[in-house]
N, C-alpha and C. Protein backbone atom coordinates (compact mmCIF):
# COMPACT_ATOMS: atom_id res chain seq x y z
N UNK A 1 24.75 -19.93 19.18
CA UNK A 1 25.08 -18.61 18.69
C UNK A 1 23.96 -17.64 19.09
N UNK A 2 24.26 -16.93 20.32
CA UNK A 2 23.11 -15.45 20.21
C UNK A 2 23.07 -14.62 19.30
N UNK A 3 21.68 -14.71 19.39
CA UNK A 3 21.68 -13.15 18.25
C UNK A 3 20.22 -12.50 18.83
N UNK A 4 20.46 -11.21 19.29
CA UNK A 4 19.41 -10.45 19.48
C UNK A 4 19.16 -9.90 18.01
N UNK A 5 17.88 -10.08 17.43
CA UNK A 5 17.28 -9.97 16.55
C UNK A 5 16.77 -8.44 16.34
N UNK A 6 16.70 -8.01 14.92
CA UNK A 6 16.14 -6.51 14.69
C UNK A 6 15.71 -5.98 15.32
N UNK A 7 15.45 -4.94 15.95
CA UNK A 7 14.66 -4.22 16.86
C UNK A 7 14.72 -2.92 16.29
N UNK A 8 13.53 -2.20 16.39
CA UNK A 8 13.36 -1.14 15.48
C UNK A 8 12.77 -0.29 16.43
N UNK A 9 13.74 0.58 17.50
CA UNK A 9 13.22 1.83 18.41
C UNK A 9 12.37 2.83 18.20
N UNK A 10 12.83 3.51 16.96
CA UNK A 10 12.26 4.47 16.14
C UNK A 10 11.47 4.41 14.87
N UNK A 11 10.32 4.76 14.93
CA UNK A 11 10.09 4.61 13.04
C UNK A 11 10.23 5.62 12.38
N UNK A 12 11.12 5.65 11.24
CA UNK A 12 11.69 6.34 10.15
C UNK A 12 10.61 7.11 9.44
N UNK A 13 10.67 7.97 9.27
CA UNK A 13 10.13 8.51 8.24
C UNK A 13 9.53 7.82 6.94
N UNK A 14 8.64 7.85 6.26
CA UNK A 14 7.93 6.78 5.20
C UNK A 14 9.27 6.75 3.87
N UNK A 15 9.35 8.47 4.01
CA UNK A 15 10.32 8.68 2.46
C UNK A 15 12.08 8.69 2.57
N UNK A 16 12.25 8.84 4.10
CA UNK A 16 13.88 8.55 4.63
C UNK A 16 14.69 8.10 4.04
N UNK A 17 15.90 7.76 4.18
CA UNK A 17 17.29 7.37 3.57
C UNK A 17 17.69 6.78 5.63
N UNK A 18 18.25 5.68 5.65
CA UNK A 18 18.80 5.50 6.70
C UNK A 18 20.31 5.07 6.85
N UNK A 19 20.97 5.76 7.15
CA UNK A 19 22.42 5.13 7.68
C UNK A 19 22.36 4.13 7.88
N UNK A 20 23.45 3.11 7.92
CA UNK A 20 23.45 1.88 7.76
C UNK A 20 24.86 1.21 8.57
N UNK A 21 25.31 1.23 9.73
CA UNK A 21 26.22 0.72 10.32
C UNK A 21 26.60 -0.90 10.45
N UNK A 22 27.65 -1.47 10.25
CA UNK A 22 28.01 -3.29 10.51
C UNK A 22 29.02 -3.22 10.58
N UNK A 23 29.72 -3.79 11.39
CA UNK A 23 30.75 -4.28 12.06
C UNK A 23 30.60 -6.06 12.49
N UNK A 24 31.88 -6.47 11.98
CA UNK A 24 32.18 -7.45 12.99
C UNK A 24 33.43 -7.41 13.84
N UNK A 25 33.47 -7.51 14.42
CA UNK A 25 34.75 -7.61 15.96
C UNK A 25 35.20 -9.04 16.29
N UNK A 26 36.03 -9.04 16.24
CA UNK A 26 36.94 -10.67 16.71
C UNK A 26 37.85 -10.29 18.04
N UNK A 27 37.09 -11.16 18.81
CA UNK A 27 38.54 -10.76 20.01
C UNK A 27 39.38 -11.73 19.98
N UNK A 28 40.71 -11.58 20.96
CA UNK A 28 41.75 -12.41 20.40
C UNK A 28 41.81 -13.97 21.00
N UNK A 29 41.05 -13.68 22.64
CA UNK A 29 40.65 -15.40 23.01
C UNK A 29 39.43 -15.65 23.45
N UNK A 30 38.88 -16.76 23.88
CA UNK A 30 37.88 -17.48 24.15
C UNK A 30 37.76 -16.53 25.49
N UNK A 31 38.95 -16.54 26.67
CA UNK A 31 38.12 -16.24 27.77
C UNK A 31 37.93 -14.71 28.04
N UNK A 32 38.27 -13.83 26.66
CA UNK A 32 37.62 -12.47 26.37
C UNK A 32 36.28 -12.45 25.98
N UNK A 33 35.46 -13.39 25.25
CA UNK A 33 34.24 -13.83 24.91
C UNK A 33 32.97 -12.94 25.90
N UNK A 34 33.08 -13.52 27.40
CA UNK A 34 32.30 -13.54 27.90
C UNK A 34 31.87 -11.83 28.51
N UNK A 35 33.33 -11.73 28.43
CA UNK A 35 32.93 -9.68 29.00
C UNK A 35 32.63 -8.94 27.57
N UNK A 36 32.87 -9.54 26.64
CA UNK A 36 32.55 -8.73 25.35
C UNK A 36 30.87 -9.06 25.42
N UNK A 37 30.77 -10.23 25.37
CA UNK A 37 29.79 -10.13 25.24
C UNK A 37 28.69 -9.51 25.81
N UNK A 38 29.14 -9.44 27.48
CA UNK A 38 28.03 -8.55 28.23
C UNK A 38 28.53 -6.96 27.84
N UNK A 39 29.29 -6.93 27.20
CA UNK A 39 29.52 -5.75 27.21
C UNK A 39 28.71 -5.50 25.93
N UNK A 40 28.86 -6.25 24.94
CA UNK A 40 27.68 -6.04 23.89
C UNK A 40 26.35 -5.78 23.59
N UNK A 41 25.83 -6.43 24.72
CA UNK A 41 24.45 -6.70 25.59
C UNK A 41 24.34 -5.13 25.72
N UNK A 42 25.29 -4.74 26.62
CA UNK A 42 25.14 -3.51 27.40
C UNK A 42 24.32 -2.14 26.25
N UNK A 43 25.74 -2.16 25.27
CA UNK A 43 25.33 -1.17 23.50
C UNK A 43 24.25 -1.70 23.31
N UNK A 44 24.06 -2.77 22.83
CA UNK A 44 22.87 -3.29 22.22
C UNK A 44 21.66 -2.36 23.06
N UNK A 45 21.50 -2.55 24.18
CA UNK A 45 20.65 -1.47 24.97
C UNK A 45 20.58 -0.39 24.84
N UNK A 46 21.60 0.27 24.95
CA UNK A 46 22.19 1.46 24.38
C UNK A 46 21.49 2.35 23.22
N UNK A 47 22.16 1.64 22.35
CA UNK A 47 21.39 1.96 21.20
C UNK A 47 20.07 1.71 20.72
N UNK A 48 19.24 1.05 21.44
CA UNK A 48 17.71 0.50 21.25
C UNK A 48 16.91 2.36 22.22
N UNK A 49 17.89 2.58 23.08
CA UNK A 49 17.51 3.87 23.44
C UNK A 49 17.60 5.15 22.88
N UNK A 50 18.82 4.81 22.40
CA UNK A 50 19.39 6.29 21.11
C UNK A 50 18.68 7.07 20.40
N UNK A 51 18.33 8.31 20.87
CA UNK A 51 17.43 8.95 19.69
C UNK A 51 18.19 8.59 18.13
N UNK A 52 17.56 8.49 17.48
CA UNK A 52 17.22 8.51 15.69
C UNK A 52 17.96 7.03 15.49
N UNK A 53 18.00 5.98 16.93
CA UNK A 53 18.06 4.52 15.84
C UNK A 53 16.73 3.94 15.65
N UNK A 54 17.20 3.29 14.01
CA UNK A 54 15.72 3.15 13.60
C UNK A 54 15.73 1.63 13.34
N UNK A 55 16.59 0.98 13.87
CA UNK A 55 16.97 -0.54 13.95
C UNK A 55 18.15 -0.76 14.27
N UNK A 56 18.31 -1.92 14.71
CA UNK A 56 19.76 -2.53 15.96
C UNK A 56 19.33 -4.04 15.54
N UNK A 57 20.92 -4.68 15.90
CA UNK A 57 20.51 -5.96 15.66
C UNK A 57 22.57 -6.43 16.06
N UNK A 58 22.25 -7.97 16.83
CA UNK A 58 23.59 -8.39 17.43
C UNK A 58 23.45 -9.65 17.21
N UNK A 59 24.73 -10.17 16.88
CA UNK A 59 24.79 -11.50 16.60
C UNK A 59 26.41 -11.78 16.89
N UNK A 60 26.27 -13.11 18.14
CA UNK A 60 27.55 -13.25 18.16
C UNK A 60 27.88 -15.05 18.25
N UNK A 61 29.40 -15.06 17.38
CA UNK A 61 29.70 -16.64 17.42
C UNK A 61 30.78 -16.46 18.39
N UNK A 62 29.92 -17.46 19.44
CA UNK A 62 31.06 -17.31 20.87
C UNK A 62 32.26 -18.14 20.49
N UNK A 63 32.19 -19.44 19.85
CA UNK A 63 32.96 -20.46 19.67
C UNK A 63 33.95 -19.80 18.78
N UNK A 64 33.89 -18.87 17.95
CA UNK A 64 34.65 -18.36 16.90
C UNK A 64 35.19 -16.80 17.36
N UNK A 65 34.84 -16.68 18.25
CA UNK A 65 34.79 -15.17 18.93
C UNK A 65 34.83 -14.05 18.29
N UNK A 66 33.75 -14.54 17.50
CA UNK A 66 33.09 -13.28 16.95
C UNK A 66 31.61 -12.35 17.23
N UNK A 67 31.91 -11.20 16.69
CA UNK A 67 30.65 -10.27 17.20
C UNK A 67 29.96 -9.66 16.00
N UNK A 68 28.67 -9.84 15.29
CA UNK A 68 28.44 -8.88 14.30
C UNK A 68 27.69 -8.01 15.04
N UNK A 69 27.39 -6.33 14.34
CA UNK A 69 26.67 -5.76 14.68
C UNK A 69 26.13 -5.10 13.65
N UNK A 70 24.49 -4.80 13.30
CA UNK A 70 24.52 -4.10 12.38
C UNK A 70 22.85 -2.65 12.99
N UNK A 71 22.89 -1.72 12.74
CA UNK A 71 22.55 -0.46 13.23
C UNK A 71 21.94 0.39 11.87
N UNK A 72 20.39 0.94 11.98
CA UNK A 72 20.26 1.68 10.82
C UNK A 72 20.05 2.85 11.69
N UNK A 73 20.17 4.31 11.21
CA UNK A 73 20.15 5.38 11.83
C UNK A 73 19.80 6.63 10.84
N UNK A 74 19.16 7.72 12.04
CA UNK A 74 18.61 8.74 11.36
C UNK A 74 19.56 9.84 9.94
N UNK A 75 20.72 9.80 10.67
CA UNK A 75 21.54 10.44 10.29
C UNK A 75 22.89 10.16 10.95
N UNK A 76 24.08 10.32 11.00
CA UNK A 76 25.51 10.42 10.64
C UNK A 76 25.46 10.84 12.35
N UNK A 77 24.47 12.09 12.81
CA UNK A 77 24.81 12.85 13.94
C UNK A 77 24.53 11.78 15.23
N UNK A 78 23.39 11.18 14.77
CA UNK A 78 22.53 10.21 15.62
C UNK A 78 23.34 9.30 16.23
N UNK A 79 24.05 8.59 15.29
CA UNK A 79 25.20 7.69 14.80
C UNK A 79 26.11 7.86 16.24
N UNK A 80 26.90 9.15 15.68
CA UNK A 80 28.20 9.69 16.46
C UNK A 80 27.61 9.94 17.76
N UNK A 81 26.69 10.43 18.04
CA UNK A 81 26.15 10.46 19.77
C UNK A 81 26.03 9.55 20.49
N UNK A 82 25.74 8.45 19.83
CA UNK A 82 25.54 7.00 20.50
C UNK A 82 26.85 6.72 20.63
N UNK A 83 27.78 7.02 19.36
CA UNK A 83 29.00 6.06 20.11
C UNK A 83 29.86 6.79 21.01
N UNK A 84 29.32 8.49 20.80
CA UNK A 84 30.11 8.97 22.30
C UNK A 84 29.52 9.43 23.28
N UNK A 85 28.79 8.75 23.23
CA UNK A 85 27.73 8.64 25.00
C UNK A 85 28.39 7.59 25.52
N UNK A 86 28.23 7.42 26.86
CA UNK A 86 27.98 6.14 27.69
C UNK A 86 27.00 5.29 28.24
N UNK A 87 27.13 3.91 27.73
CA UNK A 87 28.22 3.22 28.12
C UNK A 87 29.28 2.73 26.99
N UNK A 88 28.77 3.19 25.82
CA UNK A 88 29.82 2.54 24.46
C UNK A 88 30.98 3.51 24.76
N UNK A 89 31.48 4.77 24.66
CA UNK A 89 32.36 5.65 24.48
C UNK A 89 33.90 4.58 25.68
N UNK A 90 33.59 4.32 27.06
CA UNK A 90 34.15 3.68 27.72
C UNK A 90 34.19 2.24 27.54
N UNK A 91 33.10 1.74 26.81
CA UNK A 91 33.84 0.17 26.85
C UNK A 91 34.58 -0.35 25.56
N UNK A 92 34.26 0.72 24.51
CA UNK A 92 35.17 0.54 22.92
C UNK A 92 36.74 1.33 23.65
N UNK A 93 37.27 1.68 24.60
CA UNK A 93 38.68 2.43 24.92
C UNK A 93 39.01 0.57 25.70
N UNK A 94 37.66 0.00 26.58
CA UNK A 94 38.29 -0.84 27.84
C UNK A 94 38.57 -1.85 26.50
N UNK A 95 37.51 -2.59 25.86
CA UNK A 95 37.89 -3.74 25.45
C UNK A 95 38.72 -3.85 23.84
N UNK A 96 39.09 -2.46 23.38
CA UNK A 96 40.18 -2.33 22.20
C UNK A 96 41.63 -3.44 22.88
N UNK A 97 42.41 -3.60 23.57
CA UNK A 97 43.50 -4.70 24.17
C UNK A 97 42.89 -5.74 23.88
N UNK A 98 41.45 -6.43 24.19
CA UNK A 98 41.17 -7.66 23.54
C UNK A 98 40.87 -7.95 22.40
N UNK A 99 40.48 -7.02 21.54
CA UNK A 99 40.35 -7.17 19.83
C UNK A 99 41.63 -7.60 19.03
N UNK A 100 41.47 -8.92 18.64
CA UNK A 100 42.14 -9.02 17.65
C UNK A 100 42.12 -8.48 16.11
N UNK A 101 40.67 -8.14 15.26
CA UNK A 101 40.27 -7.74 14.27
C UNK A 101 38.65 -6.72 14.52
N UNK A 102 38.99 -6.31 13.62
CA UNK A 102 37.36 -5.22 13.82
C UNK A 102 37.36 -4.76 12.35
N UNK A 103 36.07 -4.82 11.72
CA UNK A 103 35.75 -4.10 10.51
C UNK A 103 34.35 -3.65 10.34
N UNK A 104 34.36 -2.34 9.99
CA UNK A 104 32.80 -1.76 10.02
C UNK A 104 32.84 -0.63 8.70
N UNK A 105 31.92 -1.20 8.18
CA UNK A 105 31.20 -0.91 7.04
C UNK A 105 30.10 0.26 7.23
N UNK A 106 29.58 1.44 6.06
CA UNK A 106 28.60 2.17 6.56
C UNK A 106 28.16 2.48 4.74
N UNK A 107 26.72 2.17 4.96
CA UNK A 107 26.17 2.62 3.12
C UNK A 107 24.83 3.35 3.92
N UNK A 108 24.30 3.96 2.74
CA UNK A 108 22.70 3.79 3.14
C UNK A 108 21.27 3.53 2.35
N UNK A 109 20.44 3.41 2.43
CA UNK A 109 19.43 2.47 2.24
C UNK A 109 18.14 3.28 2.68
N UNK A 110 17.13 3.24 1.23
CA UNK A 110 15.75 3.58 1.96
C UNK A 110 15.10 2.80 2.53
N UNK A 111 14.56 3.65 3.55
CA UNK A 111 13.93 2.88 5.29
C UNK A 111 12.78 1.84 4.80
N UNK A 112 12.63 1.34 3.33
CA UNK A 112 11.69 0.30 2.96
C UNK A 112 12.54 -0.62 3.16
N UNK A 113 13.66 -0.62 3.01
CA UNK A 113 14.94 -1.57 2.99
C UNK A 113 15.31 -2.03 3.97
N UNK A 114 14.88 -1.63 5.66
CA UNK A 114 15.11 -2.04 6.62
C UNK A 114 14.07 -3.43 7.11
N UNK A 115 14.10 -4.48 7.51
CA UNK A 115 15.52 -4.30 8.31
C UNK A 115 16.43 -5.06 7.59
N UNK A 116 17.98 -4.74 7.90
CA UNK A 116 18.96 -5.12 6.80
C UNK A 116 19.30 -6.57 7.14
N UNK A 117 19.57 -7.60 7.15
CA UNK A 117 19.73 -9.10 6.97
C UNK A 117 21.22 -9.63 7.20
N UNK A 118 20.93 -10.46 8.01
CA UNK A 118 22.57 -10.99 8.45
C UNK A 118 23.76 -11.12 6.90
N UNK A 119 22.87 -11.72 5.79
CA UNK A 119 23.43 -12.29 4.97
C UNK A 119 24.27 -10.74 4.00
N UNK A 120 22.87 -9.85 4.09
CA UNK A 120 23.82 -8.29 3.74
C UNK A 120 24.71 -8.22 4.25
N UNK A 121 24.54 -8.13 5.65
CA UNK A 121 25.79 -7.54 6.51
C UNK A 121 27.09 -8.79 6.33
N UNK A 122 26.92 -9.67 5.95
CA UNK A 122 28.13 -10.58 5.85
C UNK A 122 28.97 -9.93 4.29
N UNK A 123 28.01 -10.14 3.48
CA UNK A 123 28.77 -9.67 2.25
C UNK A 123 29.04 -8.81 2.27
N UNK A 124 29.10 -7.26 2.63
CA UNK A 124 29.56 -5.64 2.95
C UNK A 124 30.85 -6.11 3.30
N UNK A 125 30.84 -6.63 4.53
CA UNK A 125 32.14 -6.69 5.62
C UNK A 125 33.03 -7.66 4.51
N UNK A 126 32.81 -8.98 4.23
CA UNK A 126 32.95 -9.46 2.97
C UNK A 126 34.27 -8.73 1.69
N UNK A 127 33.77 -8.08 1.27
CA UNK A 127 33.54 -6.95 0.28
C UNK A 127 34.56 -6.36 1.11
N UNK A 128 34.33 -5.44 2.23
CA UNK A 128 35.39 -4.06 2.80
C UNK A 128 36.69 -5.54 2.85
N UNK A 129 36.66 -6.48 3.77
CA UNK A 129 38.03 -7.25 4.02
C UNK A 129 38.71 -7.68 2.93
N UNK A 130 37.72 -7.91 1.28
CA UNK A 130 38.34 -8.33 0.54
C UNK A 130 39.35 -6.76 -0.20
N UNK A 131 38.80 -5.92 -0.28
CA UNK A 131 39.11 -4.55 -0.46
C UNK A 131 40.75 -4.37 0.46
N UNK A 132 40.63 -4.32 1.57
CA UNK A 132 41.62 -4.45 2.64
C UNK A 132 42.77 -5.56 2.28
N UNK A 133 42.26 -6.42 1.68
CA UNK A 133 43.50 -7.76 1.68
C UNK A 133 43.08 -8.76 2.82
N UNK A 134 42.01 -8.67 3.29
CA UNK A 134 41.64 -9.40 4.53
C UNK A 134 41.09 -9.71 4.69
């Protein structure tokens, strides 16, 4: 199971509030796996460049074809620029046909609270699917 681990581009402000992005993504087969994943790779970069991210973090179960992602950010604006810049804006249109499920969660959290923990981000998503029926 890869997982590129926290990475913290930016440092937050001491007294901040940070956005808080997670998602997990399921695509629908095994041999979609491998372009998601470089394509994940790709954001993951992405956003380690993004003005106002103030942590990134990817974790994916290839065998289960799943993707978590979880993202703390300056603000809401920071957020929305990254996902409509490129290269994310074009590969969330290419690889939507291979998603079988996607759910993303957003709270926020003072920047003492970073970085946020796989086991958070499981229970949120958790929580939103049980909310959903799913």
């Amino acid at each position: 199971m890869p997982t590129l681990p926290w990475t913290e581009p930016e440092s937050p402000d001491a007294e901040a509030e940070a956005l808080v992005m997670a998602s997990r993504l399921e695509v629908r087969s095994l041999r979609h796996v491998p372009g998601f994943l470089l394509a994940s790779m790709a954001l993951w970069r992405q956003a380690r460049r993004s003005p106002g991210a103030w942590g990134v973090g990817l974790k994916a179960q290839l065998l289960r074809r799943t993707f978590w992602t979880v993202s703390a950010w300056r603000d809401k604006a920071a957020l929305d620029a990254y996902a409509a810049a490129e290269p994310h804006r074009s590969a969330m249109r290419r690889k939507r046909s291979v998603m079988r499920e996607s759910t993303f969660v957003f709270w926020t959290v003072p920047v003492d609270d970073l970085p946020i923990t796989w086991d958070e981000v499981r229970r949120r998503i958790a929580e939103k699917r049980t909310e959903q029926g799913g």
